[in-house]
N, C-alpha and C. Protein backbone atom coordinates (compact mmCIF):
# COMPACT_ATOMS: atom_id res chain seq x y z
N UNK A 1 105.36 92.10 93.50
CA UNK A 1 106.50 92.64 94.20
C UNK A 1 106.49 92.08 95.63
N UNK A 2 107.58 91.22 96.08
CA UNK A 2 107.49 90.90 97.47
C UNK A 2 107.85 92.49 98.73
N UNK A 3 106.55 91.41 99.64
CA UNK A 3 107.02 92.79 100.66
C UNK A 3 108.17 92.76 101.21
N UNK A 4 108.39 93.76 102.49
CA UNK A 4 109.48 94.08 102.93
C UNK A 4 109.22 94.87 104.10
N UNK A 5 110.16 94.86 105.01
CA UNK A 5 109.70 95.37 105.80
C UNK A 5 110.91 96.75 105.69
N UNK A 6 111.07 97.80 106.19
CA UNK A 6 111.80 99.21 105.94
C UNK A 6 112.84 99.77 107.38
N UNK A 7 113.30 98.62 107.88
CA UNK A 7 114.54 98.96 109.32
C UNK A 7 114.99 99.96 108.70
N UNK A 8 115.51 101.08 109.90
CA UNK A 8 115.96 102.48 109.76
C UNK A 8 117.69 101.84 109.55
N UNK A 9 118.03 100.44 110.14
CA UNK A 9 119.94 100.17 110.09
C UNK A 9 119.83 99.80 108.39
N UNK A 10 118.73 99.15 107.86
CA UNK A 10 118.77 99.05 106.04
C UNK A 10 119.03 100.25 105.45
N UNK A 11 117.47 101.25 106.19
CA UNK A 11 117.71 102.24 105.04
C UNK A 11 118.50 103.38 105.14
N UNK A 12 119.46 103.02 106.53
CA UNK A 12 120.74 104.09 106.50
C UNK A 12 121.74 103.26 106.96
N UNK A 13 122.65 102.82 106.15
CA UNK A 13 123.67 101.74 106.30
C UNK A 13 124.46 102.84 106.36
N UNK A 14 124.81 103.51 106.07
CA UNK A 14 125.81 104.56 105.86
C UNK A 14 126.12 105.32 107.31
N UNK A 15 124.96 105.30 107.69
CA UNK A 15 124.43 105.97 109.60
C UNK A 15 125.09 105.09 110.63
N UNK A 16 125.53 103.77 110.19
CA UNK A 16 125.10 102.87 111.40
C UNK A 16 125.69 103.15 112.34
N UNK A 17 127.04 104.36 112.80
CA UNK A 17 127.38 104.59 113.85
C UNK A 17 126.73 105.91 114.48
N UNK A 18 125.78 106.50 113.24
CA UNK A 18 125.19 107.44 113.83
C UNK A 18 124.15 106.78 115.14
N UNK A 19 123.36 105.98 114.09
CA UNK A 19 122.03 105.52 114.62
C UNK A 19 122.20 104.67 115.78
N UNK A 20 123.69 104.12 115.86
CA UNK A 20 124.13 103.37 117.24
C UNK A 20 123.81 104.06 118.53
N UNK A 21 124.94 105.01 118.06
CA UNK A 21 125.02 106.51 119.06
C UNK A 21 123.72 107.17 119.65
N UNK A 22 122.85 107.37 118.52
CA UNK A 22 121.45 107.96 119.01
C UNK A 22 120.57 107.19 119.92
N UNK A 23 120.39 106.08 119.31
CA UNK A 23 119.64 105.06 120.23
C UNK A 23 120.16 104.72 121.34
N UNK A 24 121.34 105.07 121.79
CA UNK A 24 121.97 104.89 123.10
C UNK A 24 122.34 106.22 123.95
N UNK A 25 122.25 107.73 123.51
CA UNK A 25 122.17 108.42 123.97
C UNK A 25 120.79 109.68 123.73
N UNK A 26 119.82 109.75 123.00
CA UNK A 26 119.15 110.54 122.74
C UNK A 26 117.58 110.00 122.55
N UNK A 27 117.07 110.45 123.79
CA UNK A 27 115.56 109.75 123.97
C UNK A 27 115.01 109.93 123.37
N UNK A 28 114.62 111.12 122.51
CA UNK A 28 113.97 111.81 121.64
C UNK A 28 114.08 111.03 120.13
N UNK A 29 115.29 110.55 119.51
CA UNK A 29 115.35 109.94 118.85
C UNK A 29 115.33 108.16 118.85
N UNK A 30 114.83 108.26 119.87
CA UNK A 30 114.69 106.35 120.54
C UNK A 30 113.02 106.00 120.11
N UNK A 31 112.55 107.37 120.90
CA UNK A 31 111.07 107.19 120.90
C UNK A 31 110.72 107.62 118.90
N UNK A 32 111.25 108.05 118.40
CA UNK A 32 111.34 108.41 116.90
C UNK A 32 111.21 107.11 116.82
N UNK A 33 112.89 106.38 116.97
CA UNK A 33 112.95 105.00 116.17
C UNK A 33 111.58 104.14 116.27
N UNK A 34 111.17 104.18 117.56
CA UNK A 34 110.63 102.99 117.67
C UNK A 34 109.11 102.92 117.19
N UNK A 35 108.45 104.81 116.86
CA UNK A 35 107.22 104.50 116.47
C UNK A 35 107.74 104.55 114.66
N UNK A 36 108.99 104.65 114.27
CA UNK A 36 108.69 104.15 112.72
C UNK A 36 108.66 102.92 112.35
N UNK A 37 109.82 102.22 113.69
CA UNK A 37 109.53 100.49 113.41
C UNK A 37 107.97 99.95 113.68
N UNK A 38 107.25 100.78 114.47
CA UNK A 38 105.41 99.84 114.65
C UNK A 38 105.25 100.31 113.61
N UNK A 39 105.42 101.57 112.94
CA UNK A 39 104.35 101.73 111.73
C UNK A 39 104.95 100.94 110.66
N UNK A 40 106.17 100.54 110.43
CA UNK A 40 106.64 99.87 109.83
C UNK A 40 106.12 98.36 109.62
N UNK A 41 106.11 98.02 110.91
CA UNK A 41 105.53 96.80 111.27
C UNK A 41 104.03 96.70 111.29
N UNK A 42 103.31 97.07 111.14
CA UNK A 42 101.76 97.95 110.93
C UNK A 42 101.42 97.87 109.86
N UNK A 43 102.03 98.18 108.54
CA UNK A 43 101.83 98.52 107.08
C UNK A 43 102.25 97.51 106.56
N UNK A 44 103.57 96.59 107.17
CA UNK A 44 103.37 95.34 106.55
C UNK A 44 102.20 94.43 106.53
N UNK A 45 101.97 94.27 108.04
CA UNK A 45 101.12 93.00 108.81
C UNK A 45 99.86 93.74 107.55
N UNK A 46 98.99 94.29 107.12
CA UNK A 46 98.41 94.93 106.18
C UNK A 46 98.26 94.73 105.20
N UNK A 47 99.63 94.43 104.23
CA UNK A 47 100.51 94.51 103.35
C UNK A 47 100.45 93.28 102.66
N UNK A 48 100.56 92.04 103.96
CA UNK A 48 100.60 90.87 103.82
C UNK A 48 99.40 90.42 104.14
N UNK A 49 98.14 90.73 104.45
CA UNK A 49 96.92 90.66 104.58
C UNK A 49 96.41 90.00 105.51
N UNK A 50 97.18 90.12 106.68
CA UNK A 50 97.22 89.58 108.28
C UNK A 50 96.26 91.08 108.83
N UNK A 51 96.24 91.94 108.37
CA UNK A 51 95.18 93.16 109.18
C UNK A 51 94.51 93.67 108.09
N UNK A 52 93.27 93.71 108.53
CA UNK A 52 92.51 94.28 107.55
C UNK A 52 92.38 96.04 107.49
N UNK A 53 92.38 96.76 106.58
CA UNK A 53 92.68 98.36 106.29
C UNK A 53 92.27 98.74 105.19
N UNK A 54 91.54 99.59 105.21
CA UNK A 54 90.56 100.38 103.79
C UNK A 54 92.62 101.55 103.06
N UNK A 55 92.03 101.28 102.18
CA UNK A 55 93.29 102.52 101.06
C UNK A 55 93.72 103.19 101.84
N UNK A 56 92.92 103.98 102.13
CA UNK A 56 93.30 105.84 102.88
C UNK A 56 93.61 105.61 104.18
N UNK A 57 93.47 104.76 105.02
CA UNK A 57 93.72 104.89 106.60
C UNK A 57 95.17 104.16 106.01
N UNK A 58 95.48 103.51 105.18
CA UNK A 58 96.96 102.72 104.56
C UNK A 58 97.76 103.62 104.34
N UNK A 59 97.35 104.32 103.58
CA UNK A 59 98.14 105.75 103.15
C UNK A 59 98.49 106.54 103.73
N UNK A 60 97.84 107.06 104.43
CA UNK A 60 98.08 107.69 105.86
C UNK A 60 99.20 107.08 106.87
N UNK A 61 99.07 105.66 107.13
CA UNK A 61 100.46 105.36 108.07
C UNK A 61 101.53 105.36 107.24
N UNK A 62 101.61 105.38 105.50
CA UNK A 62 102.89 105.18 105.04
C UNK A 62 103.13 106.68 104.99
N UNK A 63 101.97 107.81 104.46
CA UNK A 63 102.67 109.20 104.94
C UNK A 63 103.47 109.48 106.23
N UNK A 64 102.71 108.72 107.24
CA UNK A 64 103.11 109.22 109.14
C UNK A 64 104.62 108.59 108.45
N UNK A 65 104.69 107.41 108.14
CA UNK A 65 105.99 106.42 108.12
C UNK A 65 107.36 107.64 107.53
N UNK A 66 106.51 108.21 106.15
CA UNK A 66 107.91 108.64 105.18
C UNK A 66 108.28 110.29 106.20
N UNK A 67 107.04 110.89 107.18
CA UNK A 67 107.39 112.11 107.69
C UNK A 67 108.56 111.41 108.93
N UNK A 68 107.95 110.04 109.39
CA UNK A 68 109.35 110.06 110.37
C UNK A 68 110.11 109.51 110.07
N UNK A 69 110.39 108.95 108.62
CA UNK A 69 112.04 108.65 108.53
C UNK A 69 112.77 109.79 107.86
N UNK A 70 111.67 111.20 107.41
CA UNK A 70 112.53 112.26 107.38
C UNK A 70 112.95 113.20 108.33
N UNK A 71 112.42 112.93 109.73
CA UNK A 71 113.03 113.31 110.37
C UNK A 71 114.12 112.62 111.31
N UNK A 72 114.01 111.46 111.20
CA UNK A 72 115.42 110.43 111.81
C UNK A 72 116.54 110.76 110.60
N UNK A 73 116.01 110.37 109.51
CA UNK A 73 117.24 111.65 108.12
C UNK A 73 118.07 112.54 108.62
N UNK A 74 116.88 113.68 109.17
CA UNK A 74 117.10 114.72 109.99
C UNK A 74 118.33 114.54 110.34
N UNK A 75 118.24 114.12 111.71
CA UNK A 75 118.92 113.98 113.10
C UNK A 75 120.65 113.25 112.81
N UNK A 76 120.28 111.86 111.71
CA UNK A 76 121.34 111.47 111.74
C UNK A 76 122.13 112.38 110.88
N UNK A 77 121.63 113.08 109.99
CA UNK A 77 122.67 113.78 108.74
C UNK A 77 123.23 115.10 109.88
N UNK A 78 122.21 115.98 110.84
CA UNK A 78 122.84 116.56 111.83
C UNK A 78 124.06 116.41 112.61
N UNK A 79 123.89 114.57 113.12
CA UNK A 79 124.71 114.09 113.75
C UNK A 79 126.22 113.42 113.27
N UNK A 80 125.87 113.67 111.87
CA UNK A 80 126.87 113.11 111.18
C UNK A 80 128.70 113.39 110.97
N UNK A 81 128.54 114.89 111.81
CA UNK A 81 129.97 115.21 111.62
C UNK A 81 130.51 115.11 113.15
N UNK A 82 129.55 114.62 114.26
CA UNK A 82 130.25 114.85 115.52
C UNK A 82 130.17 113.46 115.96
């Protein structure tokens, strides 16, 4: 299976004027974005066998990964009617 890397504008195309909006007005969700893109970017470099990482410390950043793209979920489905 080729890797991939997991951008929050891929995996919410549907958002993209949410996620515009947020990243340009809401710090809270800036600093969100940007530690799911390192862990994102983290689990690849890994992934692709550029960093070396035992199973469980792996697993662990893709848990941290899936808790914060459910809460950017969160925010944009919040933000979605205003």
């Amino acid at each position: 299976m080729p890797l991939e890397h997991h951008p929050l504008r891929r995996d919410f195309p549907e958002f993209e004027t949410q996620l515009s909006d947020l990243l340009q007005a809401d710090g809270h969700f800036v600093r969100l974005a940007q530690e799911y893109e390192a862990l994102d970017k983290r689990i690849y470099e890994v992934e692709d066998g550029r960093v070396a990482m035992d199973e469980m410390t792996l697993l662990g950043l893709k848990m941290q990964r899936v808790s914060l793209k459910d809460e950017v979920a969160t925010l944009l489905s919040n933000g979605a009617g205003g």
